[in-house]
Protein backbone atom coordinates (compact mmCIF):
# COMPACT_ATOMS: atom_id res chain seq x y z
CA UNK A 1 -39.61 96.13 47.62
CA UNK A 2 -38.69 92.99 45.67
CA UNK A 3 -41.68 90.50 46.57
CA UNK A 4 -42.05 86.43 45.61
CA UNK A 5 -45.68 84.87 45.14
CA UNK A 6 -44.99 80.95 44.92
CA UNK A 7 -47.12 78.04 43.78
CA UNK A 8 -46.02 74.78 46.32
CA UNK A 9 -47.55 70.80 46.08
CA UNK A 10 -49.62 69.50 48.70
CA UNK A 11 -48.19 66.31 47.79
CA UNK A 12 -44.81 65.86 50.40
CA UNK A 13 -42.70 64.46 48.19
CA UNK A 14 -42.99 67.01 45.35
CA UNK A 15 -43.46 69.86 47.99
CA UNK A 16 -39.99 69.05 49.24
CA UNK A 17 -38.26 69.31 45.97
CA UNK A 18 -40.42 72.64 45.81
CA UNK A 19 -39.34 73.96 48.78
CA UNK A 20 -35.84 73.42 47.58
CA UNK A 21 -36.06 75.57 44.26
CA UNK A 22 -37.77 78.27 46.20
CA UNK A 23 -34.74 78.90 48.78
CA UNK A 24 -32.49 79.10 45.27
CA UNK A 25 -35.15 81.71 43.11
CA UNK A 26 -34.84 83.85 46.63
CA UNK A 27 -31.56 83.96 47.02
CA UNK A 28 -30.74 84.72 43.23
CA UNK A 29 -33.73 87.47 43.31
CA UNK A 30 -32.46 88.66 46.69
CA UNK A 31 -36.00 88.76 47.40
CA UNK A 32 -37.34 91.02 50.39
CA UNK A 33 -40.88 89.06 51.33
CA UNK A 34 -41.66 85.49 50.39
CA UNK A 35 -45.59 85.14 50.42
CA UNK A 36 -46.50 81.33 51.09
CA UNK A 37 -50.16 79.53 50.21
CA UNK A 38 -52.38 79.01 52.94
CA UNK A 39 -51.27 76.36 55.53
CA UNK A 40 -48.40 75.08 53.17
CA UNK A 41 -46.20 72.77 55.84
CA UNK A 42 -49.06 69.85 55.81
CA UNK A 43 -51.30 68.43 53.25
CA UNK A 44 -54.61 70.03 53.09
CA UNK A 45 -56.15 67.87 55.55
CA UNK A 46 -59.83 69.83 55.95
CA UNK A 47 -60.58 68.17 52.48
CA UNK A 48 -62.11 65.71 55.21
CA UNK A 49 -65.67 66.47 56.41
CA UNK A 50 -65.06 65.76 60.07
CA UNK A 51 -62.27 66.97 62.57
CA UNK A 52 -60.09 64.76 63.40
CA UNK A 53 -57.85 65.82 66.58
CA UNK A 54 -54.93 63.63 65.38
CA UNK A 55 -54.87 65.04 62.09
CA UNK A 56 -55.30 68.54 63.88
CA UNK A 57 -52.34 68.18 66.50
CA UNK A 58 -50.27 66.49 63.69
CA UNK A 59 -51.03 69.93 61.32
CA UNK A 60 -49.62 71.94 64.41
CA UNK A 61 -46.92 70.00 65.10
CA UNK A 62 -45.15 70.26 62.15
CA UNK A 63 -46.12 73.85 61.42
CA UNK A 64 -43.81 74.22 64.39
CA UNK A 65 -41.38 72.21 63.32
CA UNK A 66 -41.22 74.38 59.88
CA UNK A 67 -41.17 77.57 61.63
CA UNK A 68 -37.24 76.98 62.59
CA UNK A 69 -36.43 76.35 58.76
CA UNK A 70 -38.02 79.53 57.64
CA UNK A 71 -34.44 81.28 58.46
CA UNK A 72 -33.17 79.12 55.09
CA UNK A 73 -35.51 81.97 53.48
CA UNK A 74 -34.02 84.88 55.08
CA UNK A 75 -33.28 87.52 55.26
CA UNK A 76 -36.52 87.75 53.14
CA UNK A 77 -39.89 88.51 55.89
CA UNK A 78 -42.08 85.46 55.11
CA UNK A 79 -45.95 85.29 55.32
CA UNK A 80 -48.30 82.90 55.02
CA UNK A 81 -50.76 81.18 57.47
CA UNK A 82 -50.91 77.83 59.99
CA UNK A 83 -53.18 76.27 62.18
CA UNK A 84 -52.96 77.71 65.56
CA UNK A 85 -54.07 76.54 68.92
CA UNK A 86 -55.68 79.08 71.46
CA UNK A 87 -57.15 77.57 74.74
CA UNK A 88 -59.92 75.38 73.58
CA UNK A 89 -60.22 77.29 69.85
CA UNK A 90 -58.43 76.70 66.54
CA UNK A 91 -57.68 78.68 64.46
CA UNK A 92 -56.43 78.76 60.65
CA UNK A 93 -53.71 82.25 62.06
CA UNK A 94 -51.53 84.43 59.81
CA UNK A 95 -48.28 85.00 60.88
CA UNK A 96 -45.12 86.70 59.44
CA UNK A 97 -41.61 85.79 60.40
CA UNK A 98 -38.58 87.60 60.09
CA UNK A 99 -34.52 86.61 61.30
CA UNK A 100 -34.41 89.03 64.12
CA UNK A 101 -38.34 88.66 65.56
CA UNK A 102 -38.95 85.61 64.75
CA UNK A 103 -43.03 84.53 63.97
CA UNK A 104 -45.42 86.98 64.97
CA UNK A 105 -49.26 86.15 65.02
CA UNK A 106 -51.14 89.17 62.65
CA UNK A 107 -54.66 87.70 61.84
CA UNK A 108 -57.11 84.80 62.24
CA UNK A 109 -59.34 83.55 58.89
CA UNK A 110 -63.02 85.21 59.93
CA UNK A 111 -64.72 83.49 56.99
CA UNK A 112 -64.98 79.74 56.49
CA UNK A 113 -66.50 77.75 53.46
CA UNK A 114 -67.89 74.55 54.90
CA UNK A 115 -68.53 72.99 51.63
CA UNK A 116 -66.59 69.81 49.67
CA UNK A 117 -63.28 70.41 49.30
CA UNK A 118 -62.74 72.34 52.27
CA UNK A 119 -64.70 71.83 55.32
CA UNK A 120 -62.77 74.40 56.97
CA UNK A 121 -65.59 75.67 59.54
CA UNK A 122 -65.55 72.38 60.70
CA UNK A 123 -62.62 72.20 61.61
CA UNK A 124 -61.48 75.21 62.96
CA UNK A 125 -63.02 78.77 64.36
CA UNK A 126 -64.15 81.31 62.78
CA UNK A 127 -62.22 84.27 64.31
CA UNK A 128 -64.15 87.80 65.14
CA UNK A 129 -63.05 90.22 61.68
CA UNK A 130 -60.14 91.51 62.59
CA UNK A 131 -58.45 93.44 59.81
CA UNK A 132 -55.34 95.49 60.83
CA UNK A 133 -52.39 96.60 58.88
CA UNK A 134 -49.28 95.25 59.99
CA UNK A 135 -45.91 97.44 58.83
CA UNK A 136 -43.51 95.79 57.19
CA UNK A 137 -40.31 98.30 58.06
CA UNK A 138 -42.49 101.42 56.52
CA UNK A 139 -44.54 99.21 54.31
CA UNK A 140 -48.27 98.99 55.49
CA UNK A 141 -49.35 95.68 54.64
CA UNK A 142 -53.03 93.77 54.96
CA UNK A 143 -54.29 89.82 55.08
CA UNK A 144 -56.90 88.81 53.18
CA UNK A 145 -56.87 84.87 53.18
CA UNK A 146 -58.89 82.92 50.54
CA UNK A 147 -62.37 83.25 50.74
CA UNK A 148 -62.11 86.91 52.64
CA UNK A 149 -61.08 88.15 49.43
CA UNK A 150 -64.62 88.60 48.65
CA UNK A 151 -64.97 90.67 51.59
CA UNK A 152 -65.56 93.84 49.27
CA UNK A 153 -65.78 96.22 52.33
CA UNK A 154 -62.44 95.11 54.30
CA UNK A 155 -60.49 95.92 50.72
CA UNK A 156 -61.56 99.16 50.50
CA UNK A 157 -61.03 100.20 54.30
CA UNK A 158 -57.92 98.66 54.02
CA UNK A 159 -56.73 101.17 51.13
CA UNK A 160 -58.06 104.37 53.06
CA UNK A 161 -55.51 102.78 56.04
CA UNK A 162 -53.12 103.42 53.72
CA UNK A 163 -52.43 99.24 53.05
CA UNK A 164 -49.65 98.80 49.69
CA UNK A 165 -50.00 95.13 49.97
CA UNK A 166 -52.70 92.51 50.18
CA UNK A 167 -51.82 89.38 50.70
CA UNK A 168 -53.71 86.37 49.99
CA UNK A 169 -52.20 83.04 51.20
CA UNK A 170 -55.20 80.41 49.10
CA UNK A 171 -55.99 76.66 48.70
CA UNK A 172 -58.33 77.11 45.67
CA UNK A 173 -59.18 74.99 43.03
CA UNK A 174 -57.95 75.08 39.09
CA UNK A 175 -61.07 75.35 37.55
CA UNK A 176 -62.40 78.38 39.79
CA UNK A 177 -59.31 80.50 38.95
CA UNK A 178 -60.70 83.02 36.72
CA UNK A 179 -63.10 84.19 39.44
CA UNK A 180 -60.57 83.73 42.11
CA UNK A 181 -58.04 86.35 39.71
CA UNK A 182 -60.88 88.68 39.28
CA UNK A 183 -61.81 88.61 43.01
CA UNK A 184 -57.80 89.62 43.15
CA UNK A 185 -57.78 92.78 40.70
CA UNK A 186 -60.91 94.08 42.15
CA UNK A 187 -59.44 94.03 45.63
CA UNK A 188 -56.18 95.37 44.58
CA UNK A 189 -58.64 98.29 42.63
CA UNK A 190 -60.38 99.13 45.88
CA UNK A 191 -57.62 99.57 48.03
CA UNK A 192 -55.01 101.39 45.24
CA UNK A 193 -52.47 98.69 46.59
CA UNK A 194 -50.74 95.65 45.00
CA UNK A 195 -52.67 92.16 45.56
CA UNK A 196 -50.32 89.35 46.01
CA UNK A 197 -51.72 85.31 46.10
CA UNK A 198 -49.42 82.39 46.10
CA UNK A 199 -51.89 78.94 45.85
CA UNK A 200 -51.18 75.27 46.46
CA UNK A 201 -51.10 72.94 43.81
CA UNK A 202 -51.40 69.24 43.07
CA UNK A 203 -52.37 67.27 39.79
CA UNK A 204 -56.15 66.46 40.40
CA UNK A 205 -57.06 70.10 39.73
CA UNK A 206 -58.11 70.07 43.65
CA UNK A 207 -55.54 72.93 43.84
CA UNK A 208 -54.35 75.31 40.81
CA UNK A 209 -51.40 77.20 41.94
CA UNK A 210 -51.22 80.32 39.53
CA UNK A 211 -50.30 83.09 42.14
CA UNK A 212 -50.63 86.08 41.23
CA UNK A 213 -49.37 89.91 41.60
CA UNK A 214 -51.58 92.22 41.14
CA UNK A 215 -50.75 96.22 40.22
CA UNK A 216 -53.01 99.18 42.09
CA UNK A 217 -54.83 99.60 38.76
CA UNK A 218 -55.98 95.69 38.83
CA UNK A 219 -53.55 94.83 36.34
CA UNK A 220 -52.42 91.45 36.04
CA UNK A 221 -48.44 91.76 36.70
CA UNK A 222 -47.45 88.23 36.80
CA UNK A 223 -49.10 84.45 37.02
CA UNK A 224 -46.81 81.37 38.34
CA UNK A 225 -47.15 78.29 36.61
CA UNK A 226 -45.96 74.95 36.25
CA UNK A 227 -43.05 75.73 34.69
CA UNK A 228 -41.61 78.98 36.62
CA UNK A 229 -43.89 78.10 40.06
CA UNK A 230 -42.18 81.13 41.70
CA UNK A 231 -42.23 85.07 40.43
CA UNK A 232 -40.32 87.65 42.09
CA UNK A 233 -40.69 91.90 41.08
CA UNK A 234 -39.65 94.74 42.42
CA UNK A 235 -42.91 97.10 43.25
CA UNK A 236 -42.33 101.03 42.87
CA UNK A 237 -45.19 101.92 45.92
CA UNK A 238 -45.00 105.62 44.54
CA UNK A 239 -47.75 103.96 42.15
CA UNK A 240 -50.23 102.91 45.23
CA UNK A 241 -49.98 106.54 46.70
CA UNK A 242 -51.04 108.05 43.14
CA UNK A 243 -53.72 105.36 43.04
CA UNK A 244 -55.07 106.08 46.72
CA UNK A 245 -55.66 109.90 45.26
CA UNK A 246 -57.75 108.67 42.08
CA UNK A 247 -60.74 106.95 41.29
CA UNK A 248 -62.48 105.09 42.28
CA UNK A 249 -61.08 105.23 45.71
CA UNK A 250 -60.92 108.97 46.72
CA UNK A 251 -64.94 108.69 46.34
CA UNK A 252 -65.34 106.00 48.09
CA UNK A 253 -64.18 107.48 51.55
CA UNK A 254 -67.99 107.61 53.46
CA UNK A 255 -68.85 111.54 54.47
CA UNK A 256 -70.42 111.74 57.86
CA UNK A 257 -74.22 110.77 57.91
CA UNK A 258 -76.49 112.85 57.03
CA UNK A 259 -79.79 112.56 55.68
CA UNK A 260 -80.48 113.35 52.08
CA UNK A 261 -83.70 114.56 53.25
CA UNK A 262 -82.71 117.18 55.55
């Protein structure tokens, strides 16, 4: 499967021009799944300490409105996430989008920093874990946005599901990369699948870009930067199902309990 991990501005002006160079890499790469950073249609408004139900509706809104102009990416299956209204709850919801189904809801962000920067459980509900693979044609495929990367246990029950993907849609900053690409391979080690990140970016440092892909061994495959933003490969997922038979994860599947003392 030929995948694309992107690095997009939060500024408008420069995302625009962005978005534009995208729709040419994937149609010269032929690309089969576009992952997007977290929330990327809107500036990242939860920089703001207090909700703001203007600024929320406003986020929605033109989510919405960018949901039509994903078919400019196909026929490649797009994922990402968007802030999502249910009854009186919001949500920061995954979705992936395809030409024939259209958007389809697949997860909602269970674990929220509340911290400067991004004062994300303020704004928005933390949804009950959740973590189901989604198929992508016969491609199993997981969500780990942002912070639940460091969710050690959902990576590794994700790679006994038989997952070949994670994807990480993130809005983190430059300077905490390095932890944020180790958090990556060590995921991507635990479930014997490929970890994919695409990341905003802007010039402050406030976001990094620098997606990543990520091989079932926790080697780095490829980094975005400034100047090539977007990186496309073709995966060979013969390599996850040797991985998912090796260590670590082949000992990591738990027995039934019994007691050692028995």
């Amino acid at each position: 499967m030929k995948v694309t991990v992107c690095e997009l501005h939060d500024d408008r002006a420069a995302f625009a021009d962005g978005w534009q160079r995208l729709l040419a890499h994937v149609r010269a790469e032929q690309s089969e799944l576009v992952l997007l950073p977290e929330m990327p249609f809107c500036q990242w408004f939860v920089g703001s300490r207090n909700l703001d139900a203007d600024v929320w509706n406003a986020a929605v809104r033109v989510h919405d409105e960018w949901e039509h102009r994903l078919r400019e990416l196909a026929p490649a299956v797009i994922a990402a996430s968007r802030p999502i209204d249910f009854g009186n709850e919001r949500y920061n919801g995954g979705f992936l989008w395809d030409a024939e189904h259209g958007s389809r809801a697949v997860h909602a962000k269970a674990f929220l920093p509340n911290e400067e920067g991004g004062w994300e459980a303020s704004w928005y509900n933390s949804a009950t874990p959740e973590f189901s693979p989604l198929l992508l044609g016969s491609v199993s495929v997981g969500f780990l946005f942002c912070t639940e990367l460091w969710v050690t246990d959902e990576a590794r029950i994700y790679g006994q599901e038989g997952v070949y993907l994670l994807l990480t849609p993130r809005s983190t900053a430059a300077a905490a990369f390095d932890n944020w690409l180790a958090r990556g391979c060590a995921a991507a080690i635990l479930a014997g699948a490929y970890g994919l990140s695409s990341n905003r970016l802007d010039e402050s440092g406030a976001f990094g870009g620098q997606g990543w892909i990520v091989d079932p061994a926790g080697e780095v495959l490829a980094i975005t930067n400034r100047e090539h933003p977007f990186v496309t490969m073709d995966l060979d997922f013969r390599i996850a199902d040797t991985a998912k038979t090796s260590l670590p994860r082949y000992a990591m599947v738990r027995p039934p309990a019994v007691s050692w003392r028995e």
